[in-house]
Protein backbone atom coordinates (compact mmCIF):
# COMPACT_ATOMS: atom_id res chain seq x y z
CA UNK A 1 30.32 10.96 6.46
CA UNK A 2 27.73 9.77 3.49
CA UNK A 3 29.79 6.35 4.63
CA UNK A 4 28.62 6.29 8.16
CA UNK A 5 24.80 7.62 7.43
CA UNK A 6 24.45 4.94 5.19
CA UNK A 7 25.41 2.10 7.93
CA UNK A 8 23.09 4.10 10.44
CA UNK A 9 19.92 3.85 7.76
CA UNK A 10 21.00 0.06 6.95
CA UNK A 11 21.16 -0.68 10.44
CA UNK A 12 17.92 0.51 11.13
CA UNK A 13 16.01 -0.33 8.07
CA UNK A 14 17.13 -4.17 9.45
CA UNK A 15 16.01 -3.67 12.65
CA UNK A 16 12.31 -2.40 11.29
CA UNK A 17 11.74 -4.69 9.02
CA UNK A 18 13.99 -7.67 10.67
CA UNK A 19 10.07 -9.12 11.35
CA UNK A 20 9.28 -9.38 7.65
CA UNK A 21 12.36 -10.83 6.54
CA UNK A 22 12.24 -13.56 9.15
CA UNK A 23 8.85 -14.13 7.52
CA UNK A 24 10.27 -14.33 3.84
CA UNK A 25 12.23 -16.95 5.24
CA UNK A 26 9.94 -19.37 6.90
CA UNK A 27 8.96 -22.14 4.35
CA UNK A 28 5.26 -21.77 3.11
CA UNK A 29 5.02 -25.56 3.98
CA UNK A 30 5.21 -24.71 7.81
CA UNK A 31 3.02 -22.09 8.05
CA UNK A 32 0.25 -24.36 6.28
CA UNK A 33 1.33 -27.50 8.20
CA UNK A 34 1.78 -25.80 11.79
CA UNK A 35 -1.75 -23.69 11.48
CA UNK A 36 -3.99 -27.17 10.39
CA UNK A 37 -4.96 -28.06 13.57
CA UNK A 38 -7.81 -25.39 14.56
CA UNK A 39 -9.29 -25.13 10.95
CA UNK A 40 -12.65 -25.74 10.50
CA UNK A 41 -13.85 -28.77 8.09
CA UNK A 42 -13.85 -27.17 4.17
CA UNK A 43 -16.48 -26.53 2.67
CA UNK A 44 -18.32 -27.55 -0.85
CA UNK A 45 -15.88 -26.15 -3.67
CA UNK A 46 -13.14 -24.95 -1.44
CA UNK A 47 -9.68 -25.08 -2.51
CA UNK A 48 -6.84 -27.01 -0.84
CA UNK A 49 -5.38 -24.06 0.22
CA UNK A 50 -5.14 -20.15 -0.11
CA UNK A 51 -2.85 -18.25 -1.66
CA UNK A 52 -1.88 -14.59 -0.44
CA UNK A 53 -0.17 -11.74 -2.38
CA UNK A 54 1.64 -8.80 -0.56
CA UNK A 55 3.38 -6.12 -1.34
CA UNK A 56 7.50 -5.13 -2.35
CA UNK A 57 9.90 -6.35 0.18
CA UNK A 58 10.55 -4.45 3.11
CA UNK A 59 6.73 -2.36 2.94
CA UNK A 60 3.53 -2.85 5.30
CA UNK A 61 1.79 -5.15 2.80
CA UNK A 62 5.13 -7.57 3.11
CA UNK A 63 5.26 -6.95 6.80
CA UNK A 64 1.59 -8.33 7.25
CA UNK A 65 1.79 -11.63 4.78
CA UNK A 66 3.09 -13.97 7.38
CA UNK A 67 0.95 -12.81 10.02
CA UNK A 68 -2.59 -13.27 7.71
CA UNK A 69 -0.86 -16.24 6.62
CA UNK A 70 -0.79 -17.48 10.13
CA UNK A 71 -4.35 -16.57 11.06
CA UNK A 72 -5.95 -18.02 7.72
CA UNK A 73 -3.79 -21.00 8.16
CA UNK A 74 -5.03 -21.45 11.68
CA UNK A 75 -8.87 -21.09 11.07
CA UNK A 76 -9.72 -21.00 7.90
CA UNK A 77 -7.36 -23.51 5.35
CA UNK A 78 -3.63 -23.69 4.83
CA UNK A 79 -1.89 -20.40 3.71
CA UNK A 80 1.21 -19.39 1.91
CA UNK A 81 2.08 -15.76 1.13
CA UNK A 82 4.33 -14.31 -1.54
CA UNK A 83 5.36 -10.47 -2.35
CA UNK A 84 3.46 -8.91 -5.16
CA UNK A 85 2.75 -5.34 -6.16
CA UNK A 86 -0.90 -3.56 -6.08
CA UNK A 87 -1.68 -3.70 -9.73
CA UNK A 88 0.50 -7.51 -10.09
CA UNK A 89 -2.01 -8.78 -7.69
CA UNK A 90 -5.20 -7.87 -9.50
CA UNK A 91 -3.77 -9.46 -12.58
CA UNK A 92 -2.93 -12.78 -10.70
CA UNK A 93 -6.02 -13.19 -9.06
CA UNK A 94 -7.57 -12.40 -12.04
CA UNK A 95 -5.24 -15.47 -14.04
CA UNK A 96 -5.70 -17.53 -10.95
CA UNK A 97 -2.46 -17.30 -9.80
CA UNK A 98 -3.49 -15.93 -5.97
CA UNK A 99 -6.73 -16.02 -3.86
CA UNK A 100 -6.28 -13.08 -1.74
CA UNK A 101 -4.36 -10.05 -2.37
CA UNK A 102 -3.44 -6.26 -1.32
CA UNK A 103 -4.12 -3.28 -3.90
CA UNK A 104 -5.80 0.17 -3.58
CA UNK A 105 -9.24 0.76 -4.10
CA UNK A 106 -8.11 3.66 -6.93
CA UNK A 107 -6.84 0.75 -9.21
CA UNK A 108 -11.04 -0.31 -9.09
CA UNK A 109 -11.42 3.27 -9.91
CA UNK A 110 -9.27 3.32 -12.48
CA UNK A 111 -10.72 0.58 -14.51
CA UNK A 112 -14.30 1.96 -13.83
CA UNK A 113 -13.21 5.67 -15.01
CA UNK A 114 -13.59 4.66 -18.88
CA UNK A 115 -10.37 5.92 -19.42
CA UNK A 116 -8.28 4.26 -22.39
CA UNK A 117 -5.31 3.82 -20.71
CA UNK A 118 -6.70 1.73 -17.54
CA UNK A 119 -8.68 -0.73 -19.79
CA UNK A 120 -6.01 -3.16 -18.83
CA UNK A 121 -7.24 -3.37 -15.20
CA UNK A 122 -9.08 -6.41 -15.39
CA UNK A 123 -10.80 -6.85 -12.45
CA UNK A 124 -13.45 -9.68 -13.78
CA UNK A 125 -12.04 -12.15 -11.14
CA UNK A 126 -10.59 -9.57 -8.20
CA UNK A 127 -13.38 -8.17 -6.04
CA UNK A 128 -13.44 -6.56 -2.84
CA UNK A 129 -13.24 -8.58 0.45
CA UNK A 130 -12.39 -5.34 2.84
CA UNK A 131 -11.44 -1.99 2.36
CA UNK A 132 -8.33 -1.91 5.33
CA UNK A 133 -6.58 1.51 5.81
CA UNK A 134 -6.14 4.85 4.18
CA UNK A 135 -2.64 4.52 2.39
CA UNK A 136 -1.11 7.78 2.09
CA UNK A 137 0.79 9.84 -0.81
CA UNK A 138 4.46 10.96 1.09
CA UNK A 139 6.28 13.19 -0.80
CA UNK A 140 9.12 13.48 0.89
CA UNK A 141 12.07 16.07 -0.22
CA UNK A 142 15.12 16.40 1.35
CA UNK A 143 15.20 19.90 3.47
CA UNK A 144 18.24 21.39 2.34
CA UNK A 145 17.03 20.86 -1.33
CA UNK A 146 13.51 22.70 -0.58
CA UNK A 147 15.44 25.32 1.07
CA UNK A 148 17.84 25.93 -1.60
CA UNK A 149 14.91 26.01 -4.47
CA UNK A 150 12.09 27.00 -2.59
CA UNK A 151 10.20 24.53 -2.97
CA UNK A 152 6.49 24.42 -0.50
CA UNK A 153 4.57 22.02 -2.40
CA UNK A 154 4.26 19.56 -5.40
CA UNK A 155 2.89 21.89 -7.77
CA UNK A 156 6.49 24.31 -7.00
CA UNK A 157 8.74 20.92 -7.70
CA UNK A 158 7.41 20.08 -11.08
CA UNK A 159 6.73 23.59 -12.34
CA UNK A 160 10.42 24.57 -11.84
CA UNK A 161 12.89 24.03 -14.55
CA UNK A 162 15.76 22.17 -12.08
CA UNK A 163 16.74 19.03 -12.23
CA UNK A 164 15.78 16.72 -9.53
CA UNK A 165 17.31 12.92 -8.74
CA UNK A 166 13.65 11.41 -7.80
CA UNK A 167 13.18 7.65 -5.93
CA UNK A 168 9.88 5.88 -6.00
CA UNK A 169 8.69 1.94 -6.14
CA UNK A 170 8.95 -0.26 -8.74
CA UNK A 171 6.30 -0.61 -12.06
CA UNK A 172 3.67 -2.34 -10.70
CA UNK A 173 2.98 -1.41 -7.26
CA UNK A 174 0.71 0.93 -5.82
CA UNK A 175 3.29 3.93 -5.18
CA UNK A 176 4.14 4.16 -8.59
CA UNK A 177 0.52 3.95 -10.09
CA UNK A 178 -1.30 6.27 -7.84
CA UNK A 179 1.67 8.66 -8.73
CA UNK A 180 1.56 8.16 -12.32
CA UNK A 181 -1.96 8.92 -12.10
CA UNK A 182 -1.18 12.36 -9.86
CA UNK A 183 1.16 13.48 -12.63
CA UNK A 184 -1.05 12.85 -15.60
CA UNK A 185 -4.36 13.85 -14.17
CA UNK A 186 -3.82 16.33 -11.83
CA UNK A 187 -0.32 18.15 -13.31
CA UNK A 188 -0.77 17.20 -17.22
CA UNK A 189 2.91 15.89 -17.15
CA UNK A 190 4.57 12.08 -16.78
CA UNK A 191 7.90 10.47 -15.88
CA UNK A 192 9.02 10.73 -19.72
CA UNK A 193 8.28 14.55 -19.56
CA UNK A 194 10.27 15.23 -16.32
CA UNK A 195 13.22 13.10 -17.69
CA UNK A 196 13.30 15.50 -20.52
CA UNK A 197 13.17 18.48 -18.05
CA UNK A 198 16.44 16.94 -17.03
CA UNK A 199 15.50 14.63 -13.79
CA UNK A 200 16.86 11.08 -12.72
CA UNK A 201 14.65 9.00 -11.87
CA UNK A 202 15.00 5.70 -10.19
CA UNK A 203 13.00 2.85 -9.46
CA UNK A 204 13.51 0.84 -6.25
CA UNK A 205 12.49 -0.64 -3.09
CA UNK A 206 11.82 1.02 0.24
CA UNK A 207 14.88 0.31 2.12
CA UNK A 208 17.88 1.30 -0.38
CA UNK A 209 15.82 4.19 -1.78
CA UNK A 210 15.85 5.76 2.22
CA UNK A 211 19.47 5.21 2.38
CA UNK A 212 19.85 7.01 -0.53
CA UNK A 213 17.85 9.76 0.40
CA UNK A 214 19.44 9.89 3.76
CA UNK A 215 22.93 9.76 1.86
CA UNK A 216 21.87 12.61 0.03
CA UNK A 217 22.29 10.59 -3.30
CA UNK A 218 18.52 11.29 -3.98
CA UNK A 219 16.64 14.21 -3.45
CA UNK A 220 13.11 13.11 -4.02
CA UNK A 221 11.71 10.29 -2.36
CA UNK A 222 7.63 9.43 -3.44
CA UNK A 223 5.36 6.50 -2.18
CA UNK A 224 2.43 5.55 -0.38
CA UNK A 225 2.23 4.02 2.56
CA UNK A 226 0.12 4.10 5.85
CA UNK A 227 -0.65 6.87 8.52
CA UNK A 228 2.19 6.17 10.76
CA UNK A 229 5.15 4.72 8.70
CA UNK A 230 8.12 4.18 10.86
CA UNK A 231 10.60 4.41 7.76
CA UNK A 232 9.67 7.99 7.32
CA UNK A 233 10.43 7.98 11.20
CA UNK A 234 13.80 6.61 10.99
CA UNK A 235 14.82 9.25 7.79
CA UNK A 236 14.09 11.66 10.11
CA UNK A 237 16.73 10.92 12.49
CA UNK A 238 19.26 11.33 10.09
CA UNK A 239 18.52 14.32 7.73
CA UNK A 240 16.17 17.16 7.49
CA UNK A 241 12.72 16.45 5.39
CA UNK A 242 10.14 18.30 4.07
CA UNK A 243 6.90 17.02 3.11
CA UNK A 244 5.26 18.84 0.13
CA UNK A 245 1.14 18.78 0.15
CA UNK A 246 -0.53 18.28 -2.98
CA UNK A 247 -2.94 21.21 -4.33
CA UNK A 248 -6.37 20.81 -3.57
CA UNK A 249 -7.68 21.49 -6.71
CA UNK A 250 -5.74 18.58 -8.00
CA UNK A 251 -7.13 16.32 -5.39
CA UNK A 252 -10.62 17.27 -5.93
CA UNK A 253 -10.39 16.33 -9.67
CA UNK A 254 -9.15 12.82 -9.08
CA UNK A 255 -11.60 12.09 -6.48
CA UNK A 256 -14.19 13.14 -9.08
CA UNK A 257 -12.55 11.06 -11.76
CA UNK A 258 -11.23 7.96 -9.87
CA UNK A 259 -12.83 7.41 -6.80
CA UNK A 260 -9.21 8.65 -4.67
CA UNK A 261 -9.45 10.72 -1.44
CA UNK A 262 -7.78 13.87 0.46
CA UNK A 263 -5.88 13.00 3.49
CA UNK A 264 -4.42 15.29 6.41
CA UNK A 265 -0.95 14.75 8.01
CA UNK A 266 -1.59 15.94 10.77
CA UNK A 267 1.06 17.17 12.84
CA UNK A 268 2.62 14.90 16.00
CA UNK A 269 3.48 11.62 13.99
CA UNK A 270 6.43 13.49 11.98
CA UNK A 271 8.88 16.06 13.12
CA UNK A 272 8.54 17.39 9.45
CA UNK A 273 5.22 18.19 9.56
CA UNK A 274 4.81 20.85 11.99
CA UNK A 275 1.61 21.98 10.29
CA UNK A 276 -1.01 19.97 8.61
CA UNK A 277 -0.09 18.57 5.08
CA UNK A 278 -3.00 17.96 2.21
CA UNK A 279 -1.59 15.23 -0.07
CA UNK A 280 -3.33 12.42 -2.07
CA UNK A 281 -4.57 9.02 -0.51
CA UNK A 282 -6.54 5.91 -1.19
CA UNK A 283 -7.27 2.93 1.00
CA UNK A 284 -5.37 -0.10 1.19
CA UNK A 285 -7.27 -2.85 0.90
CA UNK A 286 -8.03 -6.78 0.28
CA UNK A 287 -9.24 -8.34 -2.79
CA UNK A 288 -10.43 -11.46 -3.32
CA UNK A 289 -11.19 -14.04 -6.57
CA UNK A 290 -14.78 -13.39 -7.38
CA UNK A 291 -15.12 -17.08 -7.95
CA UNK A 292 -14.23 -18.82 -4.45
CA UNK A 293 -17.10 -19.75 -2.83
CA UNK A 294 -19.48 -17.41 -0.61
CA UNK A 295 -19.38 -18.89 2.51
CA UNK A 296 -15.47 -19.55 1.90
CA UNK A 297 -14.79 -15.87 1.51
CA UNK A 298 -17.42 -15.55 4.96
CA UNK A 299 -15.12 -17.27 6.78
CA UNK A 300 -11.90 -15.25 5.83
CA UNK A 301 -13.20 -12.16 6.39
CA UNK A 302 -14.73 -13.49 9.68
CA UNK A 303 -11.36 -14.78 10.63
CA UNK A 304 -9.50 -11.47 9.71
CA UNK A 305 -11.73 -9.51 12.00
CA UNK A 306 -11.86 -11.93 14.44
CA UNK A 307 -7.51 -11.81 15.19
CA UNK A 308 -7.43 -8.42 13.72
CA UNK A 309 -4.85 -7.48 16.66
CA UNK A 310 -2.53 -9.69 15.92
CA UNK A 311 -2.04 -8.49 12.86
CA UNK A 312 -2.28 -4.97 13.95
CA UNK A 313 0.70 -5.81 15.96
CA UNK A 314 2.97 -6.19 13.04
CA UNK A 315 1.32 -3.42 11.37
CA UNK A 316 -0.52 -1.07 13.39
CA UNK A 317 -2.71 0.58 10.65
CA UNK A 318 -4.62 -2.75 10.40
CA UNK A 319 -6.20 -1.51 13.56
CA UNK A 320 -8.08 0.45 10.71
CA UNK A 321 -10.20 -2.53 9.97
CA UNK A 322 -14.08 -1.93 10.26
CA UNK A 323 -17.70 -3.19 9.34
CA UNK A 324 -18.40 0.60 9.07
CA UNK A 325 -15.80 1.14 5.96
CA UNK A 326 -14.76 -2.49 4.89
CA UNK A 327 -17.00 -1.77 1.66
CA UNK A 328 -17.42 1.52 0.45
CA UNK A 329 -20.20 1.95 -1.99
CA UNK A 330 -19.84 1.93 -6.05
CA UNK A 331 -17.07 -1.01 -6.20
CA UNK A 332 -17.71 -4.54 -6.62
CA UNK A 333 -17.16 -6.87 -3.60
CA UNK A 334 -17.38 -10.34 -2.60
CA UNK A 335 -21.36 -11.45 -1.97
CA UNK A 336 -19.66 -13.38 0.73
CA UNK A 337 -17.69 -10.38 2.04
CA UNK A 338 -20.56 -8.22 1.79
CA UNK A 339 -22.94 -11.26 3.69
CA UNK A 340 -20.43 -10.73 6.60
CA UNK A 341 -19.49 -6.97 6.66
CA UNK A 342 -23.77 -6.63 6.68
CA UNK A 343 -23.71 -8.96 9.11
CA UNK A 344 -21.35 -7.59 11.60
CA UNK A 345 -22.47 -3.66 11.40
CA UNK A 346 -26.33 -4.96 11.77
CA UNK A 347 -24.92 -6.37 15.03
CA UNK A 348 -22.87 -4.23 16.97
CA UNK A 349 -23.96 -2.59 19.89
């Protein structure tokens, strides 16, 4: 049986994500050379081309590199994308090793928070071009394991003495930051701690950590992701999950301390959440090397919003997008990114 629900979640892990991978596959070289023709001359200081860093295989950041590949390579200069992880992509656009990049907004926070630990986050070259989407904490626990501990929340699954196999993203990306931070800050415990209270924990990407979950080789399953994530759709269909909400006095101390946010699941996306679920969030968004030129990062931005649906039909939660939130106030952005997001709200109807 664990046999045949593992070929179901394969199957249709594939079929979601069968986009992306086509993607991964199509040589940089003929994204830039196909998209040269409508681009606009370069300006003064402008490189020879951009380079864009996404997220782990298989996720929403992934999904979208091909697509903003296409639409910077069409009307702004030649672009190539490449997976990358939210704090990975700070540090290469910070060594120069990418232009453009997705993170959270809580990894600014984090460096700006004076604490010791986040003095790595060097964010002298990475600077806001857009704040995107609100990316969402999921903790997702398999029903009959809820059920059978009585477990209702976060707070209940670390505070009992059981062990627990737990799945979440690799070092590096966002998922496994933002919940690094939850557990330190907001439950004064870590990953070392709970391995000595006797869980597994494993460290992998989204598609074979579902199939494990759905295979019932997992029983915890943590990440972030958007506000509609159709891998959370497909689990669904093939075991019972619960989604545990995060306490709110936890969430109101790491807004305080690192700029984070509350979010509501709201029930009518998931089966499994027939009533609204508090859990941590941030916002997705798009950084940019503080030292590309200002009318450069203009145009990107001004491309973005300009074939924002077609992007937003890869990944609907870029539908998100707007002057009114691209650049939420106390972190650095782009003076080119800020020229344009000014620009825009001054002149909507």
């Amino acid at each position: 049986m664990k046999k045949a629900r593992r070929v179901i979640v394969a199957v249709a892990a594939v079929l979601l994500f069968a986009q992306a991978e086509l993607a991964a596959r199509k040589p940089d070289a003929a994204t830039a050379v196909d998209s040269r023709r409508e681009q606009s001359a370069p300006g003064k200081g402008w490189p020879n081309h951009l380079r864009f860093l996404t997220g782990p295989n298989g996720g929403q950041w992934f999904m979208m590199g091909d697509p903003i590949a296409g639409v910077l390579g069409r009307h702004v200069l030649p672009t190539t994308s490449r997976m990358g992880g939210g704090m990975t992509n700070i540090a290469g656009l910070n060594a120069k090793r990418g232009d453009i990049g997705f993170s959270l907004t809580c990894f600014l926070g984090a460096a700006q928070s004076g604490e010791k630990e986040y003095r790595e986050i060097v964010t002298d070259n990475a600077v806001l071009l857009a704040t995107v989407y609100p990316q969402v904490l999921y903790f997702l626990l398999r029903k009959d394991f809820a059920d059978k501990h009585g477990i209702d929340s976060v707070e209940t699954l670390l505070r009992k003495n059981i062990p627990v196999r737990f799945a979440s993203l690799k070092p590096g990306t966002a998922s496994e930051f933002i919940i690094n931070l939850l557990l330190k800050y907001g439950y004064d415990t870590s990953f070392a701690e709970l391995r000595e209270q006797g869980w597994t924990l494993a460290f992998n990407n989204y598609a074979e950590t579902a199939d494990n979950f759905v295979a019932g080789d997992i029983d915890c399953f943590a990440y972030t992701a958007g506000t509609a994530v159709p891998l959370i759709l497909t689990m669904e269909q093939h075991t019972g999950v619960v989604v545990l909400p995060v306490d709110q006095k936890v969430l109101d101390l790491l807004q305080q301390k690192f700029k984070t946010h509350t979010f509501t699941i709201d029930p009518g996306v998931y089966k499994s959440v027939p009533n609204p679920v508090k859990t941590l969030g941030d916002y997705t968004c798009l950084l940019i090397r503080k030292d590309l030129p200002d009318d450069l990062v203009f145009a990107v931005a001004k491309a973005l919003w300009e074939n924002k649906k077609a992007i937003a039909d890869v990944v609907v939660d870029f539908n998100a997008l707007s002057p009114d939130t691209a650049l939420p106030q106390g972190l650095p952005a782009h003076p080119g990114a800020q020229a344009f997001w000014h620009n825009l709200a001054k002149n909507q109807p």
